[in-house]
PDB file of N, CA and C in Angstrom:
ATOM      1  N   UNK A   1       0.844  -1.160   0.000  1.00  0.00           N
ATOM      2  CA  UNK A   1       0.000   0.000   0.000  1.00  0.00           C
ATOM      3  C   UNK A   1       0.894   1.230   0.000  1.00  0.00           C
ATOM      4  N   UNK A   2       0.524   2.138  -1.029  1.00  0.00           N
ATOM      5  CA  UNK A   2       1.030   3.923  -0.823  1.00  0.00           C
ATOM      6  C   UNK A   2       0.701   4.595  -0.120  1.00  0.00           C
ATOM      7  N   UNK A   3       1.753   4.817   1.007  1.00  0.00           N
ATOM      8  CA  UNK A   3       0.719   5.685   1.974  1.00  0.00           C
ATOM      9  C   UNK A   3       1.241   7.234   1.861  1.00  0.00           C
ATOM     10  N   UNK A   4       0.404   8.031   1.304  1.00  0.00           N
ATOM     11  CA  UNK A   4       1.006   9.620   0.646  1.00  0.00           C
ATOM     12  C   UNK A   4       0.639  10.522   1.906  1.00  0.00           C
ATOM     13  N   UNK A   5       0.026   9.776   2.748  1.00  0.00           N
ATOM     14  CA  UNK A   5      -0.208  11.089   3.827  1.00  0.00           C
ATOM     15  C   UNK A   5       0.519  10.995   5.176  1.00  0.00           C
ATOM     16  N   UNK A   6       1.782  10.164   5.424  1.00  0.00           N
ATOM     17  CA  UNK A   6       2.646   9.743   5.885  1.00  0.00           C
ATOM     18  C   UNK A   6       2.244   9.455   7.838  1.00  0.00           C
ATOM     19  N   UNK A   7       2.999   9.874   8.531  1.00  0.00           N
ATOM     20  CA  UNK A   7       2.952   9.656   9.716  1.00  0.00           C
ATOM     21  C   UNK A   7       1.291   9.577  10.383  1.00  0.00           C
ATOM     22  N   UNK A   8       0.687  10.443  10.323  1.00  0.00           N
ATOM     23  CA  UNK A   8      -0.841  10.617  10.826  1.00  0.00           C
ATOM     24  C   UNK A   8      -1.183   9.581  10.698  1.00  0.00           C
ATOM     25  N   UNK A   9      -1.379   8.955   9.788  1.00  0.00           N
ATOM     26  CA  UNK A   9      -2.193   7.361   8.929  1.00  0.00           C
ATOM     27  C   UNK A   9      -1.427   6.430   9.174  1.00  0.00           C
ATOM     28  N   UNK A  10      -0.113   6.565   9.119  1.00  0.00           N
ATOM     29  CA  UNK A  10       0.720   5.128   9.140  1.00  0.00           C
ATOM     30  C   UNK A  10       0.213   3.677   9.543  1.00  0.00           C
ATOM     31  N   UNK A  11      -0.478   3.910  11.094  1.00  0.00           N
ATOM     32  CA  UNK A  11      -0.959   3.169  12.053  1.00  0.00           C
ATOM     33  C   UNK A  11      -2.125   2.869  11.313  1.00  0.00           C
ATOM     34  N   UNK A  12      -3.346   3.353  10.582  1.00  0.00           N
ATOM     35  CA  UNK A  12      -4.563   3.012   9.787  1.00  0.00           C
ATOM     36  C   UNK A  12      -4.040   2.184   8.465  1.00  0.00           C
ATOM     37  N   UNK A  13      -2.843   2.245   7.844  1.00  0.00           N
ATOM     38  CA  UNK A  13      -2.236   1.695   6.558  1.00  0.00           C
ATOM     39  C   UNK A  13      -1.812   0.189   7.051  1.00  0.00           C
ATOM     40  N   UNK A  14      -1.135   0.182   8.647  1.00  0.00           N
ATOM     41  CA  UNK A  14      -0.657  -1.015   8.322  1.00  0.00           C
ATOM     42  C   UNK A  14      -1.381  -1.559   9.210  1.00  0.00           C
ATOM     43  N   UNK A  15      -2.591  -1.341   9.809  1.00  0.00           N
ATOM     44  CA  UNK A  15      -3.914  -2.201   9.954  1.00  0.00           C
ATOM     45  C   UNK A  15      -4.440  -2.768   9.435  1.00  0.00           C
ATOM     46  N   UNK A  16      -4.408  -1.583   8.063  1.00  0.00           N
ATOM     47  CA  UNK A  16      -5.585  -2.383   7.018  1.00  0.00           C
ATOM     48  C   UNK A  16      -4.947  -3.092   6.123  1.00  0.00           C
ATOM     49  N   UNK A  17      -2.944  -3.377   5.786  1.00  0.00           N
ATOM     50  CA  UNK A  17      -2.445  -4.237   4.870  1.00  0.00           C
ATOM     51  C   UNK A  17      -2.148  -5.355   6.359  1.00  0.00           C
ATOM     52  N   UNK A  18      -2.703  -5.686   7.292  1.00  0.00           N
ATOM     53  CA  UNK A  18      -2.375  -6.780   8.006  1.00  0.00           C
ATOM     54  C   UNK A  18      -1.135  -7.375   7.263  1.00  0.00           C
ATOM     55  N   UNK A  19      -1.265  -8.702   7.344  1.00  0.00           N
ATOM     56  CA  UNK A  19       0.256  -9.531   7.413  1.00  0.00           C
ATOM     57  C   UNK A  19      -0.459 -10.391   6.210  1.00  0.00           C
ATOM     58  N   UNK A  20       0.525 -11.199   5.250  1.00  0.00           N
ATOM     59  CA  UNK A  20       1.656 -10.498   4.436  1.00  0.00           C
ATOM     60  C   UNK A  20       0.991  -9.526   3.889  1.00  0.00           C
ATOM     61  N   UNK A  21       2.267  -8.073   3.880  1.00  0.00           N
ATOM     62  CA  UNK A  21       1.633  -6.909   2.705  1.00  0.00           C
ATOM     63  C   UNK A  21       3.039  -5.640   3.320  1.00  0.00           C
ATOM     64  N   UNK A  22       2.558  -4.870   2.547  1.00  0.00           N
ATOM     65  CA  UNK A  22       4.446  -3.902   2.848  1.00  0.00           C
ATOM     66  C   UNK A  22       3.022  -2.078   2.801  1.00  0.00           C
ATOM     67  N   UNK A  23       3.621  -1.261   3.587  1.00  0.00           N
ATOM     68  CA  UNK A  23       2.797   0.093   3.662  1.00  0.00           C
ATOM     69  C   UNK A  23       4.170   0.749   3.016  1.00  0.00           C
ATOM     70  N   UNK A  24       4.629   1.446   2.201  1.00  0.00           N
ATOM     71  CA  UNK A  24       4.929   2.350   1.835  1.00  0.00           C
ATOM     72  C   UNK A  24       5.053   3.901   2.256  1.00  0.00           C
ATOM     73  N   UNK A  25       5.996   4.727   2.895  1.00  0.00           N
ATOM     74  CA  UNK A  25       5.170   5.716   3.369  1.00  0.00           C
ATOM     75  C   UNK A  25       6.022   7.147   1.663  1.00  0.00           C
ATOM     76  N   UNK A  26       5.271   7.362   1.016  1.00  0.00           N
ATOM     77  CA  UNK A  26       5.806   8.219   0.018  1.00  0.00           C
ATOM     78  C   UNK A  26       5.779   9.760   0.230  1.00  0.00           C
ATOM     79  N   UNK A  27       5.045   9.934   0.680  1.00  0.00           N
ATOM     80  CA  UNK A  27       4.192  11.513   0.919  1.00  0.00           C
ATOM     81  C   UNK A  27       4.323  11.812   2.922  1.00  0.00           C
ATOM     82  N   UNK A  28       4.111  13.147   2.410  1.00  0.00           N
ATOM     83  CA  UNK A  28       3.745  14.126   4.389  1.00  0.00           C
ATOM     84  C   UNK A  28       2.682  14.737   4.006  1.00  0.00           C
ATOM     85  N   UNK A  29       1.405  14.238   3.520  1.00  0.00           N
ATOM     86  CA  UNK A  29       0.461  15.131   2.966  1.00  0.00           C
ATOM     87  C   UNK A  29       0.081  15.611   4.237  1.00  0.00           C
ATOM     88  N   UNK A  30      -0.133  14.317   5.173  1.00  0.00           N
ATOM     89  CA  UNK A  30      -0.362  15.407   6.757  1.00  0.00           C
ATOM     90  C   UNK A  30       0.198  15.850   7.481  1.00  0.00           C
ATOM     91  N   UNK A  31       1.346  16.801   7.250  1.00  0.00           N
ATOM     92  CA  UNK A  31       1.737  17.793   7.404  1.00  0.00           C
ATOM     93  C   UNK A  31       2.558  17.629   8.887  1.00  0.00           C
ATOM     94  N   UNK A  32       3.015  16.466   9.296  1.00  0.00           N
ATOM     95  CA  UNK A  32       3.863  16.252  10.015  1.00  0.00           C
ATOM     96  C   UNK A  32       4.913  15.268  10.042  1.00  0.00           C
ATOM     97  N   UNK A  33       6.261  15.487  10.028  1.00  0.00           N
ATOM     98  CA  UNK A  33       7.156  14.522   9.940  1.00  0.00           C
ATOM     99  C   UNK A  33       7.560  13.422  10.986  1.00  0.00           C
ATOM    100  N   UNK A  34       7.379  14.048  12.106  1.00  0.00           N
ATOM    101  CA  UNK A  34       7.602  12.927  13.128  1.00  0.00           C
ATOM    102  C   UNK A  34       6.799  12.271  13.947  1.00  0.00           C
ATOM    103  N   UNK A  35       6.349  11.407  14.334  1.00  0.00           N
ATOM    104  CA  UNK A  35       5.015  10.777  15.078  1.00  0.00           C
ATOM    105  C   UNK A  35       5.098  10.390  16.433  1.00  0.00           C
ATOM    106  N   UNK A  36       6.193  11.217  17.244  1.00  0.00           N
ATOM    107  CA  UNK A  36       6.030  11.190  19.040  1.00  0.00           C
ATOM    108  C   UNK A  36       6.946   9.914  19.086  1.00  0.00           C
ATOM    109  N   UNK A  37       5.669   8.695  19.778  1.00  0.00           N
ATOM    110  CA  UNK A  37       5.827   7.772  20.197  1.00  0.00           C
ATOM    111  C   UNK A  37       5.230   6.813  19.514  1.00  0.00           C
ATOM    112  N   UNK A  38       6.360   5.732  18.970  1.00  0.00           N
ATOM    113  CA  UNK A  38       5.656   4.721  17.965  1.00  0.00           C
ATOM    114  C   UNK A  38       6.877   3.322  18.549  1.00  0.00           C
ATOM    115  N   UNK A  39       5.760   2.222  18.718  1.00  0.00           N
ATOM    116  CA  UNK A  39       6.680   1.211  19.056  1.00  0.00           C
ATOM    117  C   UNK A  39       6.322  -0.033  17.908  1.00  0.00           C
ATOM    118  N   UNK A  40       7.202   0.221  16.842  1.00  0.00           N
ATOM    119  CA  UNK A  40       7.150  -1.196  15.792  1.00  0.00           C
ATOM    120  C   UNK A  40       6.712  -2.257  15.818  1.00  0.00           C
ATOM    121  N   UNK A  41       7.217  -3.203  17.529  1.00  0.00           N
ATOM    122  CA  UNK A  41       6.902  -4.182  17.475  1.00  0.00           C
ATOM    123  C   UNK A  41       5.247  -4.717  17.779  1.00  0.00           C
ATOM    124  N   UNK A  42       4.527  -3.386  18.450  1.00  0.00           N
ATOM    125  CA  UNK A  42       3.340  -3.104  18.663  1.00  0.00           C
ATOM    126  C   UNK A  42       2.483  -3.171  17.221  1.00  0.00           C
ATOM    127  N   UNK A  43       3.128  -1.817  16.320  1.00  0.00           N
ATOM    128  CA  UNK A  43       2.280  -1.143  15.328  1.00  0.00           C
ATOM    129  C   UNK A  43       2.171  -1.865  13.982  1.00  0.00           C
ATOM    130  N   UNK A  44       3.494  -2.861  13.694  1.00  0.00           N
ATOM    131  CA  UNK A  44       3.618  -3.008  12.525  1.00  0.00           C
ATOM    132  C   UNK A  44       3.307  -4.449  12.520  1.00  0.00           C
ATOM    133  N   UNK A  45       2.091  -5.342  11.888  1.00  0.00           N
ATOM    134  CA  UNK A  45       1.751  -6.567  11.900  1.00  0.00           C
ATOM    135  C   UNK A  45       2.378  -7.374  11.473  1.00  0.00           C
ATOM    136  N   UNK A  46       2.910  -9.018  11.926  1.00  0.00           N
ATOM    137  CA  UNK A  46       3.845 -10.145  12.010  1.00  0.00           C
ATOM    138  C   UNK A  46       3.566 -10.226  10.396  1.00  0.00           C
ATOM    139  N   UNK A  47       4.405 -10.154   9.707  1.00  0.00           N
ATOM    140  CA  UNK A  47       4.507 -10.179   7.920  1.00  0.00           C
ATOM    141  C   UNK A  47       4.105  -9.127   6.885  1.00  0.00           C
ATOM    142  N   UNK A  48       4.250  -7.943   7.893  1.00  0.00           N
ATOM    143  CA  UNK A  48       4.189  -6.407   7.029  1.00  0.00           C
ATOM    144  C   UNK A  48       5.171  -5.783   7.145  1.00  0.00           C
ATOM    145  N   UNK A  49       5.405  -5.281   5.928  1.00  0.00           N
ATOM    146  CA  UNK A  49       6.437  -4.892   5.458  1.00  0.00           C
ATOM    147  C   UNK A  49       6.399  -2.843   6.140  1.00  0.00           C
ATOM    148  N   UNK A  50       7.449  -2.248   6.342  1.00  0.00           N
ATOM    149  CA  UNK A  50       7.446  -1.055   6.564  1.00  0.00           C
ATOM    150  C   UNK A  50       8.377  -0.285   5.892  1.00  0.00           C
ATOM    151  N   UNK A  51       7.980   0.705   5.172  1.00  0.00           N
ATOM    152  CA  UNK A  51       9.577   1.194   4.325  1.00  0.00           C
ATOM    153  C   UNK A  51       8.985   2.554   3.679  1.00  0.00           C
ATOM    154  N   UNK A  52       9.926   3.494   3.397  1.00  0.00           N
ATOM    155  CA  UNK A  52       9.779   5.152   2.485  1.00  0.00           C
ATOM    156  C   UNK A  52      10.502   4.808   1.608  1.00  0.00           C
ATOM    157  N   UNK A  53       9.691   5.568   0.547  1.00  0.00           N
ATOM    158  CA  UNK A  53      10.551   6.220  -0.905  1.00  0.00           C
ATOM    159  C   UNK A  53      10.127   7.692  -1.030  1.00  0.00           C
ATOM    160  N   UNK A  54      11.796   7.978  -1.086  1.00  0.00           N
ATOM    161  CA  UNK A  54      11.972   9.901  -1.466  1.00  0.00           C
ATOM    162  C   UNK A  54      12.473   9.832  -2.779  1.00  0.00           C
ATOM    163  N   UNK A  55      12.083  10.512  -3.577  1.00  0.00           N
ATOM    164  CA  UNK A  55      13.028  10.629  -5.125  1.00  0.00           C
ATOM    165  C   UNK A  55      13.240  12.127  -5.356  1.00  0.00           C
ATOM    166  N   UNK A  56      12.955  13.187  -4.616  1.00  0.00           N
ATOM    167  CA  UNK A  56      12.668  14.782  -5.179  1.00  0.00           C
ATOM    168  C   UNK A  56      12.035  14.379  -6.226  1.00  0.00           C
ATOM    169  N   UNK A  57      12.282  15.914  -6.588  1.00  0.00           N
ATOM    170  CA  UNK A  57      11.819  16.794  -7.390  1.00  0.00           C
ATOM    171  C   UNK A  57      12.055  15.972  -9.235  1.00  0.00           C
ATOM    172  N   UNK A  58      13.202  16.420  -9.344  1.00  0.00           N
ATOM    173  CA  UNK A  58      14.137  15.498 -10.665  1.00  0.00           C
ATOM    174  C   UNK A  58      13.697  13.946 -10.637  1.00  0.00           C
ATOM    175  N   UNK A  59      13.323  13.152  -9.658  1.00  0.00           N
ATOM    176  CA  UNK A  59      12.945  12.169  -9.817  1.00  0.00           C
ATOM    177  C   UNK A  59      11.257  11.943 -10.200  1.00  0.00           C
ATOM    178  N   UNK A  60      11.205  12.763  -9.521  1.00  0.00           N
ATOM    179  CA  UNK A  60       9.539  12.727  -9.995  1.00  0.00           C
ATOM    180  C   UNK A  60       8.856  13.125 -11.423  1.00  0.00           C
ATOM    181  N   UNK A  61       9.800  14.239 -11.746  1.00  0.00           N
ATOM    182  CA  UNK A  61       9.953  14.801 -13.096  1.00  0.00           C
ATOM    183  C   UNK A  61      10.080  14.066 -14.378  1.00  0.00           C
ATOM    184  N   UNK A  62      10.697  13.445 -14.016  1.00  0.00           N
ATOM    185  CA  UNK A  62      11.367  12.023 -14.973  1.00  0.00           C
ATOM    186  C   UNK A  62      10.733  10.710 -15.026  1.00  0.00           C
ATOM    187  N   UNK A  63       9.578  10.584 -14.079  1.00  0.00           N
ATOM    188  CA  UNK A  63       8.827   9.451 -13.746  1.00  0.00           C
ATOM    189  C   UNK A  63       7.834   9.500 -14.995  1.00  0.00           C
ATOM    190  N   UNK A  64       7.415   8.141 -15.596  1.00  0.00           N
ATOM    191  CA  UNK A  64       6.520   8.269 -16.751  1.00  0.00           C
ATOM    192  C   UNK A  64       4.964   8.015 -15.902  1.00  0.00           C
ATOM    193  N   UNK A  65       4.606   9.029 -15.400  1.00  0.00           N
ATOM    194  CA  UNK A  65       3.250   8.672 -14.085  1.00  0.00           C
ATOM    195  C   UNK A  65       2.261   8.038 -15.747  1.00  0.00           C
ATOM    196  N   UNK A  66       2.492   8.414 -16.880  1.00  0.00           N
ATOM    197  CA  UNK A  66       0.916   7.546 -17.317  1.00  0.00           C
ATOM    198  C   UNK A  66       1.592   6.120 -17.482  1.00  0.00           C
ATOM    199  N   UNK A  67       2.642   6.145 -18.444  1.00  0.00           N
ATOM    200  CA  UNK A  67       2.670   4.840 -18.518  1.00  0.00           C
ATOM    201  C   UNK A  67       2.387   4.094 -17.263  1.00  0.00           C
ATOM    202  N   UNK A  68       2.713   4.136 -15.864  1.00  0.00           N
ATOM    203  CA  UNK A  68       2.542   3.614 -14.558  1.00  0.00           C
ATOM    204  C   UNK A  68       1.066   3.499 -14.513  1.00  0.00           C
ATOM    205  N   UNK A  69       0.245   4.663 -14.933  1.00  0.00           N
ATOM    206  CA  UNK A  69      -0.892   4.481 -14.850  1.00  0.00           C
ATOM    207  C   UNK A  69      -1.543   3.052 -15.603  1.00  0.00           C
ATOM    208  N   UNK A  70      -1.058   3.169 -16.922  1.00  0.00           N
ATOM    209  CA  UNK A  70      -1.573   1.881 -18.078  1.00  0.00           C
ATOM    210  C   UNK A  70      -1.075   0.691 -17.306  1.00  0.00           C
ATOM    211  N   UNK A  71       0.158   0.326 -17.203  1.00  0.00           N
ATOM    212  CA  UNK A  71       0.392  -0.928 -16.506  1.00  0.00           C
ATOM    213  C   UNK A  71      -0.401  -1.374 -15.476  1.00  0.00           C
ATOM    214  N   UNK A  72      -0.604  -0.190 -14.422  1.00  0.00           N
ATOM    215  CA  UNK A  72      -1.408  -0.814 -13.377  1.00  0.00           C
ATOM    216  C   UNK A  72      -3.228  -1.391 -14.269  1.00  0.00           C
ATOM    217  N   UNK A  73      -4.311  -0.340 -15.054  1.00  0.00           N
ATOM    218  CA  UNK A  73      -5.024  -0.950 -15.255  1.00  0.00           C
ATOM    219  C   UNK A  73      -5.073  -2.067 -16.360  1.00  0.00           C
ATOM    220  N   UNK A  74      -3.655  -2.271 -16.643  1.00  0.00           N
ATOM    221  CA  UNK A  74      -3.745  -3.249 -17.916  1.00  0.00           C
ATOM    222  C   UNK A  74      -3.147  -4.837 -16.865  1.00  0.00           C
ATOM    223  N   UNK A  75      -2.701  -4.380 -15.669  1.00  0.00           N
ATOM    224  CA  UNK A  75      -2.598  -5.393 -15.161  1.00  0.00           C
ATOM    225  C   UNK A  75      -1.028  -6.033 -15.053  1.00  0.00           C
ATOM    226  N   UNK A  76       0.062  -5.220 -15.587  1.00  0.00           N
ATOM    227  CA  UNK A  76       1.169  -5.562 -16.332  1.00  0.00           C
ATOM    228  C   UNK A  76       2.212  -5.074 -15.465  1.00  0.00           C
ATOM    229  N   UNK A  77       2.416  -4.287 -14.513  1.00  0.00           N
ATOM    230  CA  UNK A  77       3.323  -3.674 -13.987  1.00  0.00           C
ATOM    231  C   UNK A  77       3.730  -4.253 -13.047  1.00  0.00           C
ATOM    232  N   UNK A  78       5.547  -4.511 -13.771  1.00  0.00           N
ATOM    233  CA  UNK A  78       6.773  -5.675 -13.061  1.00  0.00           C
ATOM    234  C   UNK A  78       6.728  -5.086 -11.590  1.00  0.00           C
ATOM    235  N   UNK A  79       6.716  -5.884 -10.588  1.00  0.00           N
ATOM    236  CA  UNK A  79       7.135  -5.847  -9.135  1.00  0.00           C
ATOM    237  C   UNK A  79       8.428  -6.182  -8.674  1.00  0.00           C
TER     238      UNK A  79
END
């Protein structure tokens, strides 16, 4: 799962990808970077995955977002 609104949600993302499944955190759409008090072995479910991707600006720029788009509804996009 992409989670674009980062810390706020984290805890709702990797509820709802239970075990096996990976949350992604890509985005700070909610507007805070750090989340206090968070204990992993609590939050993050036995076969979920936890991990960020940053690329800036230049990376994002360079990203082909439709083709990404077609693969996903054509069903085709390598993992």
């Amino acid at each position: 799962m992409l989670e674009p609104v980062g810390t706020t949600t984290r805890g709702v993302s990797l509820r709802a990808v239970g075990g096996p499944g990976m949350v992604c955190i890509g985005g700070v759409a909610g507007d805070r970077w750090t989340s206090g008090h968070f204990e992993p072995m609590e939050a993050i479910p036995t076969g979920t995955l936890l991990t960020t991707c940053s690329g800036g600006v230049a990376g994002f720029m360079a990203m082909r977002l439709q083709r990404l788009v077609e693969q996903v509804g054509q069903g085709s996009l390598p993992l």
